[in-house]
C-alpha atoms as a PDB file:
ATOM      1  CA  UNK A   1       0.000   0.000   0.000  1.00  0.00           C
ATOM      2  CA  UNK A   2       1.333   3.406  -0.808  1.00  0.00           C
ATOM      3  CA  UNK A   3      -0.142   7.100  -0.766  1.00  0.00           C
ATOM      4  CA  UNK A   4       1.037   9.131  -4.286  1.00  0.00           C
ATOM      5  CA  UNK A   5       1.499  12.427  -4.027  1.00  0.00           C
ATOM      6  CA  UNK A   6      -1.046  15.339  -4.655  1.00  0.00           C
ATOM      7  CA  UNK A   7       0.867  16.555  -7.667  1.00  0.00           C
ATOM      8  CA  UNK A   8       0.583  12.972  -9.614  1.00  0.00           C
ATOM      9  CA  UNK A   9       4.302  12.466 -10.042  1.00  0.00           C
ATOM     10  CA  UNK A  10       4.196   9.133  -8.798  1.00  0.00           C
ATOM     11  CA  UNK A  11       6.149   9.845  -5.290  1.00  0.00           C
ATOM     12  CA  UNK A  12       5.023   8.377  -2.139  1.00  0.00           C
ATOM     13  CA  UNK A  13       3.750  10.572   0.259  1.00  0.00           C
ATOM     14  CA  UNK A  14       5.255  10.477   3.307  1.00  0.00           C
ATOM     15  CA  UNK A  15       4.386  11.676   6.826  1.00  0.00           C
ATOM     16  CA  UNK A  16       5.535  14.754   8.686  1.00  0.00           C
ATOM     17  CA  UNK A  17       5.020  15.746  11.979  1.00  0.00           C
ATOM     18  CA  UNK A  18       5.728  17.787  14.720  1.00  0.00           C
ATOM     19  CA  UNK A  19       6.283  16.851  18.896  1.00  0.00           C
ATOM     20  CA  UNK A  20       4.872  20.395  20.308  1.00  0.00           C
ATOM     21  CA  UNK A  21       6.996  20.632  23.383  1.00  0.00           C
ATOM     22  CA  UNK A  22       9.395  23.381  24.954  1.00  0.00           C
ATOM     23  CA  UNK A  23      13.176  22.190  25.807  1.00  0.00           C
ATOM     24  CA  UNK A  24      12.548  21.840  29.221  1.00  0.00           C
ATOM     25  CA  UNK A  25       9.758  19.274  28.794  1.00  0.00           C
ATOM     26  CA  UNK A  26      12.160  16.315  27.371  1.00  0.00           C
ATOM     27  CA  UNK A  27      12.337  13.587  29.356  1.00  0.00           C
ATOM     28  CA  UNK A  28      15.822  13.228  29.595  1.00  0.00           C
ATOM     29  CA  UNK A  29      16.192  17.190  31.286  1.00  0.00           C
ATOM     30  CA  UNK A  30      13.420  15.949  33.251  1.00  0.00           C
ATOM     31  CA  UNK A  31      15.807  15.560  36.775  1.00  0.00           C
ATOM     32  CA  UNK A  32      16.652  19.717  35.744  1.00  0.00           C
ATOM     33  CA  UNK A  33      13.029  21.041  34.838  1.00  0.00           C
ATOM     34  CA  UNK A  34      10.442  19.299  37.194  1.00  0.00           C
ATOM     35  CA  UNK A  35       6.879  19.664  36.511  1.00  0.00           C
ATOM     36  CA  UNK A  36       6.005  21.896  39.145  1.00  0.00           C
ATOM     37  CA  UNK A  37       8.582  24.571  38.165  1.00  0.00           C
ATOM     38  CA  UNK A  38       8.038  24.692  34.294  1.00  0.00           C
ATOM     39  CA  UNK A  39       5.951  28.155  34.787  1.00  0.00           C
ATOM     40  CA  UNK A  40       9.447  29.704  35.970  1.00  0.00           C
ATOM     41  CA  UNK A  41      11.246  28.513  33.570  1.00  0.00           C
ATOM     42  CA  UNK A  42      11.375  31.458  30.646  1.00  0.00           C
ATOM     43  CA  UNK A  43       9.996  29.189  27.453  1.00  0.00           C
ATOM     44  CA  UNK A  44      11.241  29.467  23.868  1.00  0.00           C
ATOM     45  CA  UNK A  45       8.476  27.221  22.440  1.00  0.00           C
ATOM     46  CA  UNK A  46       6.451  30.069  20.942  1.00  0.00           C
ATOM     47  CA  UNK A  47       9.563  31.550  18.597  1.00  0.00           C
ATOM     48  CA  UNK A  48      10.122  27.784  17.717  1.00  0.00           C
ATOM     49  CA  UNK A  49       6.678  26.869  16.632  1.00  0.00           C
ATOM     50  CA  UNK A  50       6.919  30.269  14.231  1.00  0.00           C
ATOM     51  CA  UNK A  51      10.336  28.980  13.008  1.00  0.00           C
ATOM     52  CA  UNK A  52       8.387  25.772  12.217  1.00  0.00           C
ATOM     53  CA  UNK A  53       5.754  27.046  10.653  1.00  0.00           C
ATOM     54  CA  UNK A  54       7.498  29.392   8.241  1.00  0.00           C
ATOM     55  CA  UNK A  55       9.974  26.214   7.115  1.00  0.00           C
ATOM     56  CA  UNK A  56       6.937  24.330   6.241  1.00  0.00           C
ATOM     57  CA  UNK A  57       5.448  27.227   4.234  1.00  0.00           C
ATOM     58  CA  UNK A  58       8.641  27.897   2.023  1.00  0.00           C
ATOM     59  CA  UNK A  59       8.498  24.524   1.079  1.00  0.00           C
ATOM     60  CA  UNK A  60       4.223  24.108   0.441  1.00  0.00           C
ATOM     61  CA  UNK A  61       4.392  21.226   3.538  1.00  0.00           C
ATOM     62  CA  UNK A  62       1.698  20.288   5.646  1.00  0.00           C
ATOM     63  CA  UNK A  63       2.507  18.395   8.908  1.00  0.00           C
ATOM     64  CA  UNK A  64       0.659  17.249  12.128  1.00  0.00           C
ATOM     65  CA  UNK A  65       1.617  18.783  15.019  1.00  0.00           C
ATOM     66  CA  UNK A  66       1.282  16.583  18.277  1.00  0.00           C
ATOM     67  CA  UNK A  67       0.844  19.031  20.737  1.00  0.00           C
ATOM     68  CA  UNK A  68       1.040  19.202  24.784  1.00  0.00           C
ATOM     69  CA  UNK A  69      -1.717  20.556  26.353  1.00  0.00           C
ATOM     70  CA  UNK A  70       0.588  22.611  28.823  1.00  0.00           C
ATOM     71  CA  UNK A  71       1.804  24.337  25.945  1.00  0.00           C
ATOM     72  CA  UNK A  72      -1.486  24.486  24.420  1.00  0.00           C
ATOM     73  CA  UNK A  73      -2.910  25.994  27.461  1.00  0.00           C
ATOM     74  CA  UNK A  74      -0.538  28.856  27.337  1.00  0.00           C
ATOM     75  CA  UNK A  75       0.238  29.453  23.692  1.00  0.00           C
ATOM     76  CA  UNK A  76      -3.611  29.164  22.361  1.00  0.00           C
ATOM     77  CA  UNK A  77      -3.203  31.699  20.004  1.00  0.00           C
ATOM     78  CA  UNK A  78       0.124  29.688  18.610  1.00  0.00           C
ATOM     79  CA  UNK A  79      -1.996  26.255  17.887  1.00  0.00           C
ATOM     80  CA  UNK A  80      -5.000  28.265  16.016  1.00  0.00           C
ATOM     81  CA  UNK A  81      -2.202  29.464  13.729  1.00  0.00           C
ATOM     82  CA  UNK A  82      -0.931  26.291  13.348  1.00  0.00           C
ATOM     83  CA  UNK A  83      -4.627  25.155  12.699  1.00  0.00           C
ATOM     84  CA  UNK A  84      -5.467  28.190  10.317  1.00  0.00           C
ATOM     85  CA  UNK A  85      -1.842  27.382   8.442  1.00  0.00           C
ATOM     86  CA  UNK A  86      -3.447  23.912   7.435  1.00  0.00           C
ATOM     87  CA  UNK A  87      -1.359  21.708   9.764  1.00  0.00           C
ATOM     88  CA  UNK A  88      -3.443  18.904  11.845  1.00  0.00           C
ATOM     89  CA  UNK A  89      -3.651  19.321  15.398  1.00  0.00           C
ATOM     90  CA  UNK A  90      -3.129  15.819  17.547  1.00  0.00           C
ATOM     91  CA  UNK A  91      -2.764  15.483  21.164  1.00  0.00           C
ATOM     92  CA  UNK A  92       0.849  14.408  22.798  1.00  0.00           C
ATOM     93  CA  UNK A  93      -0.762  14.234  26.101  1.00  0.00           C
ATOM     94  CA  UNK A  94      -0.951  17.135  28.868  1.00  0.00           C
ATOM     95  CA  UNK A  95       1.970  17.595  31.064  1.00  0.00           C
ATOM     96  CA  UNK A  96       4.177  15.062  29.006  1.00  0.00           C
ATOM     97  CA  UNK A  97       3.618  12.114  31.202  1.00  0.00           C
ATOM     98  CA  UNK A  98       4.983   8.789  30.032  1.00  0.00           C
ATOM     99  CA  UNK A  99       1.907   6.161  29.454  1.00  0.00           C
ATOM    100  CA  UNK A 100       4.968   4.072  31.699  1.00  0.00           C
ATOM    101  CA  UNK A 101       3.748   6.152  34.665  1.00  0.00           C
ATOM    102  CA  UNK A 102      -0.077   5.930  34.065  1.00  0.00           C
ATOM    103  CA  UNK A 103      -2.349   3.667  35.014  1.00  0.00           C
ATOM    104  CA  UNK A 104      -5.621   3.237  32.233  1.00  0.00           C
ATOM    105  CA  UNK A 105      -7.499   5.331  34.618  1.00  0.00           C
ATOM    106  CA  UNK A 106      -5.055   8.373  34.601  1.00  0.00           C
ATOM    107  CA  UNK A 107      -3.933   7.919  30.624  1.00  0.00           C
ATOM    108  CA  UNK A 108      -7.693   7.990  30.242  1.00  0.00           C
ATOM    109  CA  UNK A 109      -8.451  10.986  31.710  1.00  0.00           C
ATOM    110  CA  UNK A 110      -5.418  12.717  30.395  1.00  0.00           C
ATOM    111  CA  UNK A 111      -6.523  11.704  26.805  1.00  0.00           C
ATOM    112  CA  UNK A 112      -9.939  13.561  27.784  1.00  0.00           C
ATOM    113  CA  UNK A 113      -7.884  16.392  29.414  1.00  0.00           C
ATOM    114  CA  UNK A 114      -6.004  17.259  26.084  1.00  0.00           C
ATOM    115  CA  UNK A 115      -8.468  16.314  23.598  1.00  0.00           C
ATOM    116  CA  UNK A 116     -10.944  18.734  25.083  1.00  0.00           C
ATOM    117  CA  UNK A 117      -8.603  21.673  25.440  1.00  0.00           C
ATOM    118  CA  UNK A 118      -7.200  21.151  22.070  1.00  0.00           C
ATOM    119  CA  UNK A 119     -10.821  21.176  20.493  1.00  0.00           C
ATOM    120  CA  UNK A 120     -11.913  23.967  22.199  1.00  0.00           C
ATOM    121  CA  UNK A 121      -9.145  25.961  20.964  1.00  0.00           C
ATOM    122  CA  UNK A 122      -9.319  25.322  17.120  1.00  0.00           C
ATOM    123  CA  UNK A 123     -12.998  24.025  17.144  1.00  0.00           C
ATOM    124  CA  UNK A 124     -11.432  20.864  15.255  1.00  0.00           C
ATOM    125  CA  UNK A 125     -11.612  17.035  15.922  1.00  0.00           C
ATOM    126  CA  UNK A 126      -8.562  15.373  17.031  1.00  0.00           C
ATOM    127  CA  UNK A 127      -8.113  12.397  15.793  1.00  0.00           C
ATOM    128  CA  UNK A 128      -4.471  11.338  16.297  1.00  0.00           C
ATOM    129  CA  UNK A 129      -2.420  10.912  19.527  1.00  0.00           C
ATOM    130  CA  UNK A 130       1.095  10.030  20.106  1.00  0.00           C
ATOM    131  CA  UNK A 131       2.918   8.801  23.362  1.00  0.00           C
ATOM    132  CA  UNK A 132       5.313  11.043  24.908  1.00  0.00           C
ATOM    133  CA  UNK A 133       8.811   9.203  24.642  1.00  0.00           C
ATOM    134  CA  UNK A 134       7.145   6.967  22.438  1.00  0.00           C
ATOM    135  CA  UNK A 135       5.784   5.201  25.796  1.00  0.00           C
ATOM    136  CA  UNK A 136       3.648   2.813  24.759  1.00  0.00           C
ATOM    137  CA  UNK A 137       5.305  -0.966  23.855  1.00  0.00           C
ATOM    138  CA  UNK A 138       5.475  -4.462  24.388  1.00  0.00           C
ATOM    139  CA  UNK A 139       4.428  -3.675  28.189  1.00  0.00           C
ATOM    140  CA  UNK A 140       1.292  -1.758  28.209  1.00  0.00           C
ATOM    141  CA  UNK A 141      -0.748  -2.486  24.778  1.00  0.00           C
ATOM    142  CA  UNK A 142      -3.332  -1.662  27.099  1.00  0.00           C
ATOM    143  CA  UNK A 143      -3.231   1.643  26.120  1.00  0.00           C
ATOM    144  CA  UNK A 144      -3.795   1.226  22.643  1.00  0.00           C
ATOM    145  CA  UNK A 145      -7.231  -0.282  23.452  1.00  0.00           C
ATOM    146  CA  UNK A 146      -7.947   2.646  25.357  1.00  0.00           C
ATOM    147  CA  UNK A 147      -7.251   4.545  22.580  1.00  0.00           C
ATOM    148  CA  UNK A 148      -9.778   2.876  20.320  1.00  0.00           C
ATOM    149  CA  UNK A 149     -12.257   3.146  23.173  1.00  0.00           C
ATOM    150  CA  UNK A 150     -11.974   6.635  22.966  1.00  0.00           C
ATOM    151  CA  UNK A 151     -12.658   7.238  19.789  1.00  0.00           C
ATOM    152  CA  UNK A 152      -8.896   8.334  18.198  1.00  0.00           C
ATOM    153  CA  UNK A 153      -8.327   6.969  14.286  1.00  0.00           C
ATOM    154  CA  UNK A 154      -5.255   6.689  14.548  1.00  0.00           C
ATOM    155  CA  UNK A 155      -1.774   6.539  17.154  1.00  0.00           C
ATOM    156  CA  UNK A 156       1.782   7.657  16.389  1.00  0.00           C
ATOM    157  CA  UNK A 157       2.693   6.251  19.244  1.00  0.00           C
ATOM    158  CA  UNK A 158       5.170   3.088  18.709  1.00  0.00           C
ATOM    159  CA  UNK A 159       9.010   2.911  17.408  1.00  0.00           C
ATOM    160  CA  UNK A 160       9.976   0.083  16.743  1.00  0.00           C
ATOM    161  CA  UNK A 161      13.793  -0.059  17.378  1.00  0.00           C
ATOM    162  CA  UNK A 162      15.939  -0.994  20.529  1.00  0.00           C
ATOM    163  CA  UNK A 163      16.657   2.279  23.059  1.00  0.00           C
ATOM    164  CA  UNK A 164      17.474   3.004  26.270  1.00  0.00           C
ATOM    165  CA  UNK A 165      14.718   5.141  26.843  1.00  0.00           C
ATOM    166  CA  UNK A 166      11.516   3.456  24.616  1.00  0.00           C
ATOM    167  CA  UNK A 167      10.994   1.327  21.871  1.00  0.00           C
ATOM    168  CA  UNK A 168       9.290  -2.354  21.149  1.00  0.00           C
ATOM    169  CA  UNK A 169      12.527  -3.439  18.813  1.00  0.00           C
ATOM    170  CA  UNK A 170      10.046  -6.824  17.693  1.00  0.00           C
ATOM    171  CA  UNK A 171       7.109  -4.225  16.685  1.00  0.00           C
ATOM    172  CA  UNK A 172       5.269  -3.838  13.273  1.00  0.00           C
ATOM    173  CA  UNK A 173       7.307  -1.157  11.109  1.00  0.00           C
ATOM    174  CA  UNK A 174       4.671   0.239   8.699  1.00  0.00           C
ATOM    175  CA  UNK A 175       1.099   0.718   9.768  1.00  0.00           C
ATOM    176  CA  UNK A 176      -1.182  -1.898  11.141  1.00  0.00           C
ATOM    177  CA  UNK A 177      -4.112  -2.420  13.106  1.00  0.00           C
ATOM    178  CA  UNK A 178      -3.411  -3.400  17.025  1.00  0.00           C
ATOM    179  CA  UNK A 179      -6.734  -4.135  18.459  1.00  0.00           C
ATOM    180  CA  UNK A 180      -8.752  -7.164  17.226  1.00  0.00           C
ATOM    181  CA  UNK A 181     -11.496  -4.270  15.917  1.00  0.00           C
ATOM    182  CA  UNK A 182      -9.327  -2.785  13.736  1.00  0.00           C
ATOM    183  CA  UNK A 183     -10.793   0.916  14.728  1.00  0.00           C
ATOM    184  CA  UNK A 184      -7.214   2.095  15.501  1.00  0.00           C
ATOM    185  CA  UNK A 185      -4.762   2.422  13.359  1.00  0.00           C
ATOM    186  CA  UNK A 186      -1.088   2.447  14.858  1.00  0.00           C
ATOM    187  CA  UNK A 187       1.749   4.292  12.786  1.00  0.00           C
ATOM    188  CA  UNK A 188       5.136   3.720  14.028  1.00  0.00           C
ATOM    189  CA  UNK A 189       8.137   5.781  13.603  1.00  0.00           C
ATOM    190  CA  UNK A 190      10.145   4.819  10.461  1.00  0.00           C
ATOM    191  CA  UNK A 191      12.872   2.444  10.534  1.00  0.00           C
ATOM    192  CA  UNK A 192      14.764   0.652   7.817  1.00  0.00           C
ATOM    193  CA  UNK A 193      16.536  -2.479   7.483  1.00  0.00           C
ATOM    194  CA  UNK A 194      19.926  -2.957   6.683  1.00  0.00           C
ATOM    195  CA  UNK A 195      22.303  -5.838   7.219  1.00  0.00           C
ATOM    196  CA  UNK A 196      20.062  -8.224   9.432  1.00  0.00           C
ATOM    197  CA  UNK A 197      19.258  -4.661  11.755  1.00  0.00           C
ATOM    198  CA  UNK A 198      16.734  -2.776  12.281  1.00  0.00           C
ATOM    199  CA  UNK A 199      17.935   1.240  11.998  1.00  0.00           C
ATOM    200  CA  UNK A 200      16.244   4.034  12.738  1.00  0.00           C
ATOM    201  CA  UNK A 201      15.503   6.668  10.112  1.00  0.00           C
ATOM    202  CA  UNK A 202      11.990   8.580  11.442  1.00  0.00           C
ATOM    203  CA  UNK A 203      13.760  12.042  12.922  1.00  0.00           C
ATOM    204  CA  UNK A 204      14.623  13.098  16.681  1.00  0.00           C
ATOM    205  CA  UNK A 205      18.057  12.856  17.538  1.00  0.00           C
ATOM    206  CA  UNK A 206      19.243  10.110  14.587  1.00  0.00           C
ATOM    207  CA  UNK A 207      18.245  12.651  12.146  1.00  0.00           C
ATOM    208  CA  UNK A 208      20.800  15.633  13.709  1.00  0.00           C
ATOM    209  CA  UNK A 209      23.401  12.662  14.413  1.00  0.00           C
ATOM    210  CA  UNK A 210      23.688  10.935  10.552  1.00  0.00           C
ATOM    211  CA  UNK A 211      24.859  12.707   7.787  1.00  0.00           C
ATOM    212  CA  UNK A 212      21.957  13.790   5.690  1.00  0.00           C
ATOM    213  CA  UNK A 213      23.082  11.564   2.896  1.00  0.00           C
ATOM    214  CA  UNK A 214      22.411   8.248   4.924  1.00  0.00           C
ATOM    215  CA  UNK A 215      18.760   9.766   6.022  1.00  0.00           C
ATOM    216  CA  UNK A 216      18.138  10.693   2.461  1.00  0.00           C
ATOM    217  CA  UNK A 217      19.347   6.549   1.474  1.00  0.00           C
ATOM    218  CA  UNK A 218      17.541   4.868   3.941  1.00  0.00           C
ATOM    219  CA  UNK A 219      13.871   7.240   3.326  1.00  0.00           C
ATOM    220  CA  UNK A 220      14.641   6.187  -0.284  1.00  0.00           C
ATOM    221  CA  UNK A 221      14.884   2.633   0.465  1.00  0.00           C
ATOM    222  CA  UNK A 222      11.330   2.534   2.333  1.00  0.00           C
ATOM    223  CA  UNK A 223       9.732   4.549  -0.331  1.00  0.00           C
ATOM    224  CA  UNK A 224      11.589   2.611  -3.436  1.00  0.00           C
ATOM    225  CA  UNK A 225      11.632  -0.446  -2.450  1.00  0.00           C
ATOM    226  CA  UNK A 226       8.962  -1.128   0.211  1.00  0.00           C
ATOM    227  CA  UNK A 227       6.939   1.203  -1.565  1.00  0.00           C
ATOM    228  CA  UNK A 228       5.739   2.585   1.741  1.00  0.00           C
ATOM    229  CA  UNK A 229       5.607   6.159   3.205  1.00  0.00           C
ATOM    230  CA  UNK A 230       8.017   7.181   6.064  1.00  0.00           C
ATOM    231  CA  UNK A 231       6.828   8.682   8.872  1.00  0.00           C
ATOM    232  CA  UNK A 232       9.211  11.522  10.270  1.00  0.00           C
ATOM    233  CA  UNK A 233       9.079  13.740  13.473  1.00  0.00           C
ATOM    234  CA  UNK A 234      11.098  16.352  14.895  1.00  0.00           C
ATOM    235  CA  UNK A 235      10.593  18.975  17.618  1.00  0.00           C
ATOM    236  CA  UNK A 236      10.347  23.043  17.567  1.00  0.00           C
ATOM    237  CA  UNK A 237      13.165  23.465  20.052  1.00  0.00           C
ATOM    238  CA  UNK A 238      15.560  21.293  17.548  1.00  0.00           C
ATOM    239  CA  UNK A 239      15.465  24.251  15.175  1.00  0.00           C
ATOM    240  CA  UNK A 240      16.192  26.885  18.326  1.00  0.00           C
ATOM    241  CA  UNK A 241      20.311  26.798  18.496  1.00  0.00           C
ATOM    242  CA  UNK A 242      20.279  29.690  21.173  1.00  0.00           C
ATOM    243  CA  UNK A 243      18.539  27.643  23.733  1.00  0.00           C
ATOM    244  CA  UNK A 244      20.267  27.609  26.812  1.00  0.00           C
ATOM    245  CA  UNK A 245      22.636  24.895  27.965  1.00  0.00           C
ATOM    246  CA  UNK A 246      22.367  22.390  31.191  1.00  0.00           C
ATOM    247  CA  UNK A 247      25.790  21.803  31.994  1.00  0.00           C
ATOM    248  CA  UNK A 248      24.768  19.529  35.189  1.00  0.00           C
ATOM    249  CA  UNK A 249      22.941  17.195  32.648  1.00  0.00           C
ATOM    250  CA  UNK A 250      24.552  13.577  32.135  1.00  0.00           C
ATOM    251  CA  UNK A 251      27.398  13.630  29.334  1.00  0.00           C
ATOM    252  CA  UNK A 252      25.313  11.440  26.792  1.00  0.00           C
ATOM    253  CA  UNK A 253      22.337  13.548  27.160  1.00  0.00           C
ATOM    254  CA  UNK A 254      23.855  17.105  26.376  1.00  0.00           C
ATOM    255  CA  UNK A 255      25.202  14.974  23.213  1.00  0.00           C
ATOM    256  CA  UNK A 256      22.150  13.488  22.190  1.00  0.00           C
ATOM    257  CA  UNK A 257      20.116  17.326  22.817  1.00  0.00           C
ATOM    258  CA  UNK A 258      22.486  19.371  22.068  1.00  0.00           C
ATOM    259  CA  UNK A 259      23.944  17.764  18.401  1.00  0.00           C
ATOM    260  CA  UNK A 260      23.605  19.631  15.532  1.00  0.00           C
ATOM    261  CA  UNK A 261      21.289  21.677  16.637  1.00  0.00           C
ATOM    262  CA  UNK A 262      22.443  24.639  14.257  1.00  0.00           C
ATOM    263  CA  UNK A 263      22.417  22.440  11.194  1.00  0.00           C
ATOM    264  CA  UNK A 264      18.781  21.169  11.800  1.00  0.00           C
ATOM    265  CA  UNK A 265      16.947  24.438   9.886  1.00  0.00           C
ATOM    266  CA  UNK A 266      19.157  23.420   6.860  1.00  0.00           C
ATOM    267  CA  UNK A 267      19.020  20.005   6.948  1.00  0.00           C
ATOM    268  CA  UNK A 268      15.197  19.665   7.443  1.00  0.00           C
ATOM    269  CA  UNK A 269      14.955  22.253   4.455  1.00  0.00           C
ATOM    270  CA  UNK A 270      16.936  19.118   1.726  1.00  0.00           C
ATOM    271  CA  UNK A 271      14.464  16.865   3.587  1.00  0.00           C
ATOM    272  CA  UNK A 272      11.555  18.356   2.243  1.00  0.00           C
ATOM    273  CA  UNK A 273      12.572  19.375  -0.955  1.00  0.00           C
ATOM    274  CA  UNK A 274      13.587  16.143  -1.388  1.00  0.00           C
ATOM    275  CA  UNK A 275      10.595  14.004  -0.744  1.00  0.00           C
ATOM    276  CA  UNK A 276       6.930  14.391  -0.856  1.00  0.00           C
ATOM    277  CA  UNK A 277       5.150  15.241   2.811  1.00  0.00           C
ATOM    278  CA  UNK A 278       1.824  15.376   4.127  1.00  0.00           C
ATOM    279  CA  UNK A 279      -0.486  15.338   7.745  1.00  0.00           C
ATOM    280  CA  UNK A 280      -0.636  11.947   9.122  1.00  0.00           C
ATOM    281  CA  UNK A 281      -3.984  11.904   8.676  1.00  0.00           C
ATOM    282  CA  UNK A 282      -3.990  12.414   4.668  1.00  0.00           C
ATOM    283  CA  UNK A 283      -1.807   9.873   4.307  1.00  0.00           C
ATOM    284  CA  UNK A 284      -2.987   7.041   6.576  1.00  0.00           C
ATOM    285  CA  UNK A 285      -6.209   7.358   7.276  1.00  0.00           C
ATOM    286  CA  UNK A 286      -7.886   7.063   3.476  1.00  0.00           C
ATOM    287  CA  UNK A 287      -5.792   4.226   2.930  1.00  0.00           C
ATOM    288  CA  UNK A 288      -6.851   2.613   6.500  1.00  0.00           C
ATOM    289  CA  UNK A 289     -10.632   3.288   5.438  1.00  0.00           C
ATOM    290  CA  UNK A 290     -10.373   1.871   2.278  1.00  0.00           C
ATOM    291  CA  UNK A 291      -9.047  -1.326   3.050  1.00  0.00           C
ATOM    292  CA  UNK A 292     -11.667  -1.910   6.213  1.00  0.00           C
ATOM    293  CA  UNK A 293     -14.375  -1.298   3.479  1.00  0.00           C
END
């Protein structure tokens, strides 16, 4: 199954999207920035998410944008421009909790949380959700059925490599159905595979780490010679160089955050000239109808 491109040149479509969060909301800062002291922290999201959206509208891209509901709580006016730009709005939770540290009760009523503040706000449906720290796996699939039960078309919530932080390294890598009704469609992160492994070639930090040249190979590959569309995420404050530094944060996590950071605007600019991108929604969702019918 593949998605062609609007413009009929025979191009898959792929998937772009955007984790709406503030620098001090990643989980690996988290021991630096906790929850009940974001509000003094001064916060650089709102420059980033203008950044973002004037990228996407040199290059004619639409994207979805999985936004926090703490940021979406104080930025309002930031999310109906997104909305207004074209972009899809989908919910990456409230206060980026890990589904690791809810129980179906709390995830539940966090989904409700965020889903109603983003609808109020743009006066849209949201239909897509994804995990913060891609947090749902092998572990707690419960989640995805409480997904379904609430209504959401479609997660973004799985990646399907081996990492210290997340991943379910034995998971699906292109789109597929995870509850036995087959109301929820589940879109992992992109990976390709090379060698007998499994790499990973969706965005976040790999993206800023690999020279562009291997990202633009292995996106290739899945489009080529799967014949499948990549889906591929990155996050406002990776396009904000200037952000300030945490010097007392672990060695491996200033590298991982930190990387690149000033090449990212540039890089991200060959990545979309170079391939075909829409919402999440416009490229799964048809498809996923289609074949249930």
């Amino acid at each position: 199954m593949s998605a062609l491109s609007p413009s009929g040149t025979g191009l898959v479509t792929n998937a772009m999207s955007v984790d709406v969060e503030d620098y001090f909301h990643v989980h690996a800062l988290a021991p630096h920035f906790p929850r009940h002291e974001w509000d003094r922290v001064s916060p650089r999201v709102g420059d980033s998410i203008d950044r973002t959206l004037a990228l996407f509208e040199r290059h004619g891209v639409h994207a979805t944008f999985f936004t926090l509901g703490w940021v979406a709580q104080r930025y309002p006016e930031h999310v109906r421009r997104i909305a207004a730009a074209g972009h899809e709005i989908a919910s990456h939770g409230y206060a980026h909790h890990r589904v690791t540290e809810l129980d179906a009760r709390d995830f539940r009523a966090d989904l409700a949380r965020t889903r109603a503040l983003l609808e109020d706000i743009t006066g849209r449906a949201v239909r897509g959700y994804r995990a913060p720290s891609y947090s749902i796996g092998a572990s707690n699939r419960w989640a995805l059925d409480v997904l379904e039960q609430e209504g959401y078309g479609y997660s973004s919530s799985i990646y399907p490599i081996r990492h210290d932080h997340y991943g379910m390294p034995d998971g699906p890598r292109h789109a597929f159905h995870p509850t036995p009704t087959g109301a929820l469609l589940e879109v992992p992160v992109s990976t390709v595979e090379w060698g007998g492994r499994r790499l990973p070639c969706g965005g976040g930090g790999y993206f800023r780490l690999y020279p562009y040249a291997l990202s633009r190979w292995a996106l290739r590959r899945v489009n080529r010679l799967e014949g499948r569309p990549a889906v591929f995420y990155f996050h406002p404050w990776e396009l904000d160089p200037g952000q300030p530094r945490v010097r007392a944060a672990a060695p491996r996590t200033r590298v991982r955050h930190y990387l690149n950071l000033a090449r990212m605007e540039a890089r991200l600019g060959h990545l979309l000239s170079d391939f075909a991108w829409d919402r999440l929604d416009r490229v799964f969702l048809p498809a996923a109808q289609e074949t249930a019918a």
